[in-house]
C-alpha atoms as a PDB file:
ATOM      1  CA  UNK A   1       3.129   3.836  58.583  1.00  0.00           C
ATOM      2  CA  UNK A   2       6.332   5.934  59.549  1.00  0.00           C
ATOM      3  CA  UNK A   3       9.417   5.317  59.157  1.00  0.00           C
ATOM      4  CA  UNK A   4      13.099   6.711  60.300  1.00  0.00           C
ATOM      5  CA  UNK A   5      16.415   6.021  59.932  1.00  0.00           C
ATOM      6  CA  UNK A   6      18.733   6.482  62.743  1.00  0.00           C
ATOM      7  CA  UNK A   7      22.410   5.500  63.366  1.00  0.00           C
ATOM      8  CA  UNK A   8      23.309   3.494  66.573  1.00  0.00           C
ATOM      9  CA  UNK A   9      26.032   5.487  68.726  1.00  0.00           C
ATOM     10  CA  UNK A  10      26.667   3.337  71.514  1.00  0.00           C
ATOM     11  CA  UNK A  11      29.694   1.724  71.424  1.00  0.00           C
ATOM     12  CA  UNK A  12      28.522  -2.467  71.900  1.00  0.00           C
ATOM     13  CA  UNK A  13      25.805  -1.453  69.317  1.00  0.00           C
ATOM     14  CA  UNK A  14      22.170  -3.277  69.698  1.00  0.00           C
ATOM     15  CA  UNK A  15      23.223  -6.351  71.583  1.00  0.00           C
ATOM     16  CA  UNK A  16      22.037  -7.693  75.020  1.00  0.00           C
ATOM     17  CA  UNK A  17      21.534  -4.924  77.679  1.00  0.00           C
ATOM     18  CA  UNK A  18      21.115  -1.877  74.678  1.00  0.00           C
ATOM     19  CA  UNK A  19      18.461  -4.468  73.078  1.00  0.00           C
ATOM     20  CA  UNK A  20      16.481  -5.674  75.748  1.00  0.00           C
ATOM     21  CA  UNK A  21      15.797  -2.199  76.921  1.00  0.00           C
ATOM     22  CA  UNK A  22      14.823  -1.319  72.949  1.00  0.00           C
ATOM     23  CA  UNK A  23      12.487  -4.182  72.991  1.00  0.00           C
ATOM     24  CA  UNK A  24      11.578  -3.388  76.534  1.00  0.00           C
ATOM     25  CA  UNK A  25       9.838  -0.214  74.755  1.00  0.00           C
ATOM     26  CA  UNK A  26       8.712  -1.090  71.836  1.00  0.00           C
ATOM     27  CA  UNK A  27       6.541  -3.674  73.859  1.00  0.00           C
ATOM     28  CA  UNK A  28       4.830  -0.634  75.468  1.00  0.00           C
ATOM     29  CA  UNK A  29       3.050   0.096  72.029  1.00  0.00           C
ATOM     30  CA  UNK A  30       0.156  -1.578  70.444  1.00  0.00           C
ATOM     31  CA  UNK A  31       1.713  -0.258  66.667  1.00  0.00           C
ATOM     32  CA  UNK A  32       3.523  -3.290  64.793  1.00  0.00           C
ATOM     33  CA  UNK A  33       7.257  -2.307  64.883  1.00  0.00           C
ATOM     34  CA  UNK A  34      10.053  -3.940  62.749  1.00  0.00           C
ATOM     35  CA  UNK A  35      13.640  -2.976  62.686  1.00  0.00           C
ATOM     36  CA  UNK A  36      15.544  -3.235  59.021  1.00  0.00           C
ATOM     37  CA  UNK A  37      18.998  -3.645  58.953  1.00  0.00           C
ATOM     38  CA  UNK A  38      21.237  -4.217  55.047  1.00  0.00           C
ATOM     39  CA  UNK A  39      17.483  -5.363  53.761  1.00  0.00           C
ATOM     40  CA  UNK A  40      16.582  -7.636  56.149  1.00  0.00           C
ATOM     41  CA  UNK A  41      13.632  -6.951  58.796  1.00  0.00           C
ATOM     42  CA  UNK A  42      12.963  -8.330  62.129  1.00  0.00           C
ATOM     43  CA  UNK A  43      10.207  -7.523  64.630  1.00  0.00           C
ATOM     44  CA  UNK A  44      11.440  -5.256  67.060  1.00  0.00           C
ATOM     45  CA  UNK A  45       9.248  -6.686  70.333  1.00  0.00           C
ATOM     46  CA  UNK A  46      11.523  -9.953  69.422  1.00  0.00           C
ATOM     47  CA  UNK A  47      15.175 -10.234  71.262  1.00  0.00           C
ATOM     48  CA  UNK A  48      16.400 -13.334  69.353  1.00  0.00           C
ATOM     49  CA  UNK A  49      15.663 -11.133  66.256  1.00  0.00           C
ATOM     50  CA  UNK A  50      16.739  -7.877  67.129  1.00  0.00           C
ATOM     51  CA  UNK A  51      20.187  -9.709  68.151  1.00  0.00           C
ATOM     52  CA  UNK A  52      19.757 -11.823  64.450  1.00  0.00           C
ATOM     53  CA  UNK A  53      20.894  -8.402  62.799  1.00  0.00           C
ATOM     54  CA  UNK A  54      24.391  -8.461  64.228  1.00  0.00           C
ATOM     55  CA  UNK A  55      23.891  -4.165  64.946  1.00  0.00           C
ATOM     56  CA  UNK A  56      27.177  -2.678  65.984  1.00  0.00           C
ATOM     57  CA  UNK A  57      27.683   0.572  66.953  1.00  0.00           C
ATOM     58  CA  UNK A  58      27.653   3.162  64.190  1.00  0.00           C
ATOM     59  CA  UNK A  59      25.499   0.950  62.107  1.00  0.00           C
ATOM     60  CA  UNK A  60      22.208   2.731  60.705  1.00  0.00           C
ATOM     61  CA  UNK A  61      19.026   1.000  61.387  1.00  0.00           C
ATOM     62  CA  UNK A  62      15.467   1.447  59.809  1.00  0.00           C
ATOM     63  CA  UNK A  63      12.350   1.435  62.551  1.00  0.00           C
ATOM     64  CA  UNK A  64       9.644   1.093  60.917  1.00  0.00           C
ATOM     65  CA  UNK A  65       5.976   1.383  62.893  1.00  0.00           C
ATOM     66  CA  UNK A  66       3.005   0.598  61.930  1.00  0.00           C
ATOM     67  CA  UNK A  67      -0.333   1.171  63.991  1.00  0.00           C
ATOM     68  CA  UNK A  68      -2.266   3.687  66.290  1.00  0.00           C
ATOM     69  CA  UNK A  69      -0.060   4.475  68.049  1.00  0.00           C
ATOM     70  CA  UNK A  70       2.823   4.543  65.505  1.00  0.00           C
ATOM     71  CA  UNK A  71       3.737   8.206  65.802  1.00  0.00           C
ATOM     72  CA  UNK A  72       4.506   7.731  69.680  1.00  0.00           C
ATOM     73  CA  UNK A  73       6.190   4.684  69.509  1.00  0.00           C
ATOM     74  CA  UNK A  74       8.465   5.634  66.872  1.00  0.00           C
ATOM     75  CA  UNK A  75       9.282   9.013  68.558  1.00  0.00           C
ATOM     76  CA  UNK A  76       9.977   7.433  71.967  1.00  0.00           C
ATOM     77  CA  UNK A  77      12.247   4.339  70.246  1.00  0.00           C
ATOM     78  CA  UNK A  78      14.495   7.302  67.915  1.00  0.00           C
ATOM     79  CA  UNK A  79      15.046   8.729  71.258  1.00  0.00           C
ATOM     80  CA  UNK A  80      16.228   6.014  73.257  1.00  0.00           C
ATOM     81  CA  UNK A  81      18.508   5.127  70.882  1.00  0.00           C
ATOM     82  CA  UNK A  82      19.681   8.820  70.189  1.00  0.00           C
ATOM     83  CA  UNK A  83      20.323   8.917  74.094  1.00  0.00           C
ATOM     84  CA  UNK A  84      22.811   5.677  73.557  1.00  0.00           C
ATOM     85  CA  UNK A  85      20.006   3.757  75.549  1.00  0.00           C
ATOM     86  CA  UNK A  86      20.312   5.675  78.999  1.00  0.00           C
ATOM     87  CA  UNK A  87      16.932   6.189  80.539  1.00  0.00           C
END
């Protein structure tokens, strides 16, 4: 399992377009992936929970991945949301 906290810099924060392309990639992994927000976790391949958490920017998030391919898919998800979600 890893796990990584990382803050959210975009301005709107993890709603609509920012989550769909976060969800968007997590689907590319096989790893379980969950996203915890003020102790409460949501699967991250899910848009109605992703948008459940209410993440605004400058909110830190947990991702936490689980899997074999866990080490990838957490790398590539910290750096779409360090880029502010710009491919």
């Amino acid at each position: 399992m890893c796990v990584k906290d990382v803050v959210i810099h975009n301005q709107v924060g993890l709603h609509a377009r920012p989550a769909t392309f976060f969800i968007q990639k997590a689907n590319e992994f096989k790893s379980a992936i969950w996203v915890e927000k003020d102790d409460r976790k949501v699967n991250a391949k899910s848009l109605l929970g992703v948008l459940s958490l209410g993440i605004v920017g400058g909110t830190s998030i947990k991702i936490i991945v689980d899997g074999s391919d866990e080490k990838e898919a957490l790398n590539s998800l910290v750096e779409l949301v360090e880029s502010g979600f710009v491919d």
